[in-house]
PDB file of N, CA and C in Angstrom:
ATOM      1  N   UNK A   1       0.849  -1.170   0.000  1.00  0.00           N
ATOM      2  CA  UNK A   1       0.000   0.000   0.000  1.00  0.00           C
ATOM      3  C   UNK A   1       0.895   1.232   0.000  1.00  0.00           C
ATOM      4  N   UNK A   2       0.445   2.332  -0.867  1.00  0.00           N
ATOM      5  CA  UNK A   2       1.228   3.279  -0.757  1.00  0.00           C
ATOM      6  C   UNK A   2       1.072   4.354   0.373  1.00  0.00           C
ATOM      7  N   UNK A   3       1.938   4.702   1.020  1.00  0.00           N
ATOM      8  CA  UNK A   3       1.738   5.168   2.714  1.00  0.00           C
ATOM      9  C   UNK A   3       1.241   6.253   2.098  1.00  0.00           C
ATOM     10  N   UNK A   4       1.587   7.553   1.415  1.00  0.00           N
ATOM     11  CA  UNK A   4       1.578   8.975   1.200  1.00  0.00           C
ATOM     12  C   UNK A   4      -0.448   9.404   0.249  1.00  0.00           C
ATOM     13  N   UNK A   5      -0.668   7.998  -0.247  1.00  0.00           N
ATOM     14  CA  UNK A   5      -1.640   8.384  -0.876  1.00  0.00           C
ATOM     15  C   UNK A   5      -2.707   7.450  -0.228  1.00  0.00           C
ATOM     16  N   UNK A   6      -2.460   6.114   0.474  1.00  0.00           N
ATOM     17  CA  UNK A   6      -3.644   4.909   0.768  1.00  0.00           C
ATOM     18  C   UNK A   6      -3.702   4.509  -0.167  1.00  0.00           C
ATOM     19  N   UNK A   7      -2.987   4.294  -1.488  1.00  0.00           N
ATOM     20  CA  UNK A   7      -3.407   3.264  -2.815  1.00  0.00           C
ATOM     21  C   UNK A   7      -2.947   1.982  -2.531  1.00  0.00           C
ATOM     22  N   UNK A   8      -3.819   0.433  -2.819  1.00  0.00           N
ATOM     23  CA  UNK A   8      -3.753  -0.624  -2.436  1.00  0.00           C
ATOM     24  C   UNK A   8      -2.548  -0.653  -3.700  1.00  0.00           C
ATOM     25  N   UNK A   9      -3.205  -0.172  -4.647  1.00  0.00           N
ATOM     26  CA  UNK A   9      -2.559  -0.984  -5.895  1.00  0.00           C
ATOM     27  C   UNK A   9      -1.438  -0.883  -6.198  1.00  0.00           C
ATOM     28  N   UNK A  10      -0.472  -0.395  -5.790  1.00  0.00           N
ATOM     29  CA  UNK A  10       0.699  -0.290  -5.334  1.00  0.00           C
ATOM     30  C   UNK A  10       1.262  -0.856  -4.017  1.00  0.00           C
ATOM     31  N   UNK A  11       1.617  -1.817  -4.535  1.00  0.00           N
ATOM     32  CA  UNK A  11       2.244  -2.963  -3.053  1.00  0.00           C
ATOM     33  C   UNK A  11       3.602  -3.027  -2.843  1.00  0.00           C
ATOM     34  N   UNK A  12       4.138  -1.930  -1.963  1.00  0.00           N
ATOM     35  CA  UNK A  12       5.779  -1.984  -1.468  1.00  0.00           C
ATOM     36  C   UNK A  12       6.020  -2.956  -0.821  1.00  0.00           C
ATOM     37  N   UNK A  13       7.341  -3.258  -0.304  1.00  0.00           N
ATOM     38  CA  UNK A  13       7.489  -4.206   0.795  1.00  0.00           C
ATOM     39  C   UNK A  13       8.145  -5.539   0.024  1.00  0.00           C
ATOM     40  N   UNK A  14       8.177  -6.741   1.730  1.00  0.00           N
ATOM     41  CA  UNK A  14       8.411  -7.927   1.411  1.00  0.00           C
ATOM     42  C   UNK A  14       6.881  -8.846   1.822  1.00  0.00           C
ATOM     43  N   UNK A  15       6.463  -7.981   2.314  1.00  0.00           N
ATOM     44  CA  UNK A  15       4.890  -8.603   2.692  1.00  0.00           C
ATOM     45  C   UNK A  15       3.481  -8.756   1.982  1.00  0.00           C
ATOM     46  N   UNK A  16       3.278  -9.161   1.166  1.00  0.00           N
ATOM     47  CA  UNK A  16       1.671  -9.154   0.715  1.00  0.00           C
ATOM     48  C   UNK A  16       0.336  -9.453   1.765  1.00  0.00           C
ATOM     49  N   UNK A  17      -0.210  -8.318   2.449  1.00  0.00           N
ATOM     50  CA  UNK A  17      -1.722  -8.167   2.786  1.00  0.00           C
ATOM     51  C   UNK A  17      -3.091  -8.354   2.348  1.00  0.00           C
ATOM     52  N   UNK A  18      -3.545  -9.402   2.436  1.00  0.00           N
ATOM     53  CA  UNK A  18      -4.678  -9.571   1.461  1.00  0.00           C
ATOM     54  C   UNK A  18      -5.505  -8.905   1.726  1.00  0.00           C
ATOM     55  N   UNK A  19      -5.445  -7.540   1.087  1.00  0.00           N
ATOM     56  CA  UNK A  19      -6.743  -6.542   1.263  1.00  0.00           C
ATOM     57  C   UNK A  19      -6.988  -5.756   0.111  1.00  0.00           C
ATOM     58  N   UNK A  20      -8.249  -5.530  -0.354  1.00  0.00           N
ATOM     59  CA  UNK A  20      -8.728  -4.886  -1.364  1.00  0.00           C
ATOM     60  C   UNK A  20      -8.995  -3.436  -1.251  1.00  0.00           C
ATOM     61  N   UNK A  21      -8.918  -2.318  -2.066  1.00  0.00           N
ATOM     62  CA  UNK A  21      -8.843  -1.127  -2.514  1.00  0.00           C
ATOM     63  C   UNK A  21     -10.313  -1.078  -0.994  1.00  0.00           C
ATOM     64  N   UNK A  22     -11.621  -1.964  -1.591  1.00  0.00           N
ATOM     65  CA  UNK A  22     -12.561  -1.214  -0.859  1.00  0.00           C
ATOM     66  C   UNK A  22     -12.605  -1.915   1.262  1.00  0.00           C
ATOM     67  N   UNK A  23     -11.439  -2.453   1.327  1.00  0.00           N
ATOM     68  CA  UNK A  23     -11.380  -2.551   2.340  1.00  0.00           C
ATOM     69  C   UNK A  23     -11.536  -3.765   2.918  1.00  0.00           C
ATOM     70  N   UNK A  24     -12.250  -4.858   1.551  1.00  0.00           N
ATOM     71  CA  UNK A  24     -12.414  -5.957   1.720  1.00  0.00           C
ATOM     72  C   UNK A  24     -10.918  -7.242   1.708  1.00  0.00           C
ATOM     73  N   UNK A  25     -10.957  -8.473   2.239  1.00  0.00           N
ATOM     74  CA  UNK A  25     -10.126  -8.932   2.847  1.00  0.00           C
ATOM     75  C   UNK A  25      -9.741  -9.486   4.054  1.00  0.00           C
ATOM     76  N   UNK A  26      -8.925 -10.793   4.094  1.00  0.00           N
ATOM     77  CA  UNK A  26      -8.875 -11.056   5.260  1.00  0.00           C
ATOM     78  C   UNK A  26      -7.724 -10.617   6.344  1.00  0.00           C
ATOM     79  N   UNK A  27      -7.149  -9.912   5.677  1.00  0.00           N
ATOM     80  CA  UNK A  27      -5.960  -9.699   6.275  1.00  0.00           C
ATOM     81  C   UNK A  27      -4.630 -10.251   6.540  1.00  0.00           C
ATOM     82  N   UNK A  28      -4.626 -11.320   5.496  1.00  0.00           N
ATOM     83  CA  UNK A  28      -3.727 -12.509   5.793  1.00  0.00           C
ATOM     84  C   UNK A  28      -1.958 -11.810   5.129  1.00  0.00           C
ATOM     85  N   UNK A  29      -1.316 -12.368   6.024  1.00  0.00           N
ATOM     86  CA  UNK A  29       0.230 -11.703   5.598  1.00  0.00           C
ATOM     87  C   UNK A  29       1.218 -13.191   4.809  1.00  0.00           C
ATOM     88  N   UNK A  30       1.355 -12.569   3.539  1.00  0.00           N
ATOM     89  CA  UNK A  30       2.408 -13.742   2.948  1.00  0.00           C
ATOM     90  C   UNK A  30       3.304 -12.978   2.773  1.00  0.00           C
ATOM     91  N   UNK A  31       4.515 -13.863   3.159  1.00  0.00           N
ATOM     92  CA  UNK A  31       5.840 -13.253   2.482  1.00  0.00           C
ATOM     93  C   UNK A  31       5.508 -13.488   0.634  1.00  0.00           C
ATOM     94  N   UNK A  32       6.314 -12.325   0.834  1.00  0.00           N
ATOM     95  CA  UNK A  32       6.795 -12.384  -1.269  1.00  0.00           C
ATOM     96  C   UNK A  32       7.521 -13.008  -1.663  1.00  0.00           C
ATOM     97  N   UNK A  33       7.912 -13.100  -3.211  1.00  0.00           N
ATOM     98  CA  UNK A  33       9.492 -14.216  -3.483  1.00  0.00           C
ATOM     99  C   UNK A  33      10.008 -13.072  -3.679  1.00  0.00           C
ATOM    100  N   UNK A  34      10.378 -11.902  -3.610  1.00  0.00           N
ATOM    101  CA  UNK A  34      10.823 -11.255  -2.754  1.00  0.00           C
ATOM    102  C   UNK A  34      11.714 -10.981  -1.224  1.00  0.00           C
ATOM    103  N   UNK A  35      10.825 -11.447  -0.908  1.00  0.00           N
ATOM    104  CA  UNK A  35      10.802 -11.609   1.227  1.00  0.00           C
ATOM    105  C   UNK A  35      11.770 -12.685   0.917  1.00  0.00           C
ATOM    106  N   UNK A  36      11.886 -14.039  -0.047  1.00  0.00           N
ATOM    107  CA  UNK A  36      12.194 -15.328   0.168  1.00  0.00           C
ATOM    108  C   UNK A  36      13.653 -14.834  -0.221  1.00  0.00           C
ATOM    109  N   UNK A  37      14.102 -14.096  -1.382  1.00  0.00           N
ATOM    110  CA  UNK A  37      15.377 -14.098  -2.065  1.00  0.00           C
ATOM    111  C   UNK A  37      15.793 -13.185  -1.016  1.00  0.00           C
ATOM    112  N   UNK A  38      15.608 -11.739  -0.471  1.00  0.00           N
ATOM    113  CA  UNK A  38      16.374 -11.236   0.208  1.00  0.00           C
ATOM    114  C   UNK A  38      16.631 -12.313   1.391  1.00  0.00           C
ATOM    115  N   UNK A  39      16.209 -13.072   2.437  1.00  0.00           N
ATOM    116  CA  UNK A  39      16.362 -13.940   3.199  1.00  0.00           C
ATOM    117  C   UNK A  39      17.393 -14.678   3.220  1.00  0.00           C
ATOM    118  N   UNK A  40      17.354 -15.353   1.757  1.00  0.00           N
ATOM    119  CA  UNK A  40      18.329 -16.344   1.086  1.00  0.00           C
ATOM    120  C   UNK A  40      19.581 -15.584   0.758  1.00  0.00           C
ATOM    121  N   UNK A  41      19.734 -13.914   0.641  1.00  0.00           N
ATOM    122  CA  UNK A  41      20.740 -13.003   0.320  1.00  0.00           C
ATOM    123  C   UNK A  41      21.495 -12.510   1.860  1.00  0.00           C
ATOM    124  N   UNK A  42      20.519 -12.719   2.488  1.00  0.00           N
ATOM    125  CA  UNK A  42      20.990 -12.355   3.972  1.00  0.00           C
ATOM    126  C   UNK A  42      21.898 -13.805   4.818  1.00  0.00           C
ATOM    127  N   UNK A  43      21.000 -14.733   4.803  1.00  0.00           N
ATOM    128  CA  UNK A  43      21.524 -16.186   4.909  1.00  0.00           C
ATOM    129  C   UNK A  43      22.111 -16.688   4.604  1.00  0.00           C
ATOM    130  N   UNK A  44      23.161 -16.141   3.095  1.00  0.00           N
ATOM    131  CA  UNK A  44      24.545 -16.176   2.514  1.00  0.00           C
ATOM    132  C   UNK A  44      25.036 -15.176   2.864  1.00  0.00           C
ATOM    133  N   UNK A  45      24.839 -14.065   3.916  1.00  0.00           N
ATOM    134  CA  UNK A  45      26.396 -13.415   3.806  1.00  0.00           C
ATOM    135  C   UNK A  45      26.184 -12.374   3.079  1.00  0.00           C
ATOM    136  N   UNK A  46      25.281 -12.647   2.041  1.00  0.00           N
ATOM    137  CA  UNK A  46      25.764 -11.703   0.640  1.00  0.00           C
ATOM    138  C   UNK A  46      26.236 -12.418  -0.474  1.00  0.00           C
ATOM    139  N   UNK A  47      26.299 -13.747   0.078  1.00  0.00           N
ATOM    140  CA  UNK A  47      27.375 -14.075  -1.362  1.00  0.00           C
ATOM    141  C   UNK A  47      26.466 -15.031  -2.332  1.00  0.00           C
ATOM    142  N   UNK A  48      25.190 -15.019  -2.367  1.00  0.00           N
ATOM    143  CA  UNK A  48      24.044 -15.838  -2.726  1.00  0.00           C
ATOM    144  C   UNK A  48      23.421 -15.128  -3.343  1.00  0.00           C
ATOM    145  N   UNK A  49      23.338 -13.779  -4.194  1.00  0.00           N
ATOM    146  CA  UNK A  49      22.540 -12.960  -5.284  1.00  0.00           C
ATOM    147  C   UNK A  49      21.577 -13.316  -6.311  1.00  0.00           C
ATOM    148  N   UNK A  50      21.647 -14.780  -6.717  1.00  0.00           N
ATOM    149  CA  UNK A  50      20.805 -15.205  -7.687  1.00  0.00           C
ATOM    150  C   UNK A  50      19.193 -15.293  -7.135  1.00  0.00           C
TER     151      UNK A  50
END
């Protein structure tokens, strides 16, 4: 969600929120493959980039 405006449709982060523009949703939090590769980038050190 974008902090400065409240737009859903724009999803920053490593987290996906399951919530819709009109508010609908359960609220459920998944990591991204995103969330998964930085993890895997952190968990090498750094030396794991792919």
């Amino acid at each position: 969600m974008s902090a400065s405006s409240g737009e859903i449709s724009k999803r920053y982060g490593l987290i996906y929120v399951n919530l819709a523009e009109d508010g609908s949703g359960d609220y459920q939090h998944f990591a991204k493959d995103s969330a998964k590769w930085y993890a895997k980038v952190i968990n090498s050190n750094g030396q794991n980039l792919d």
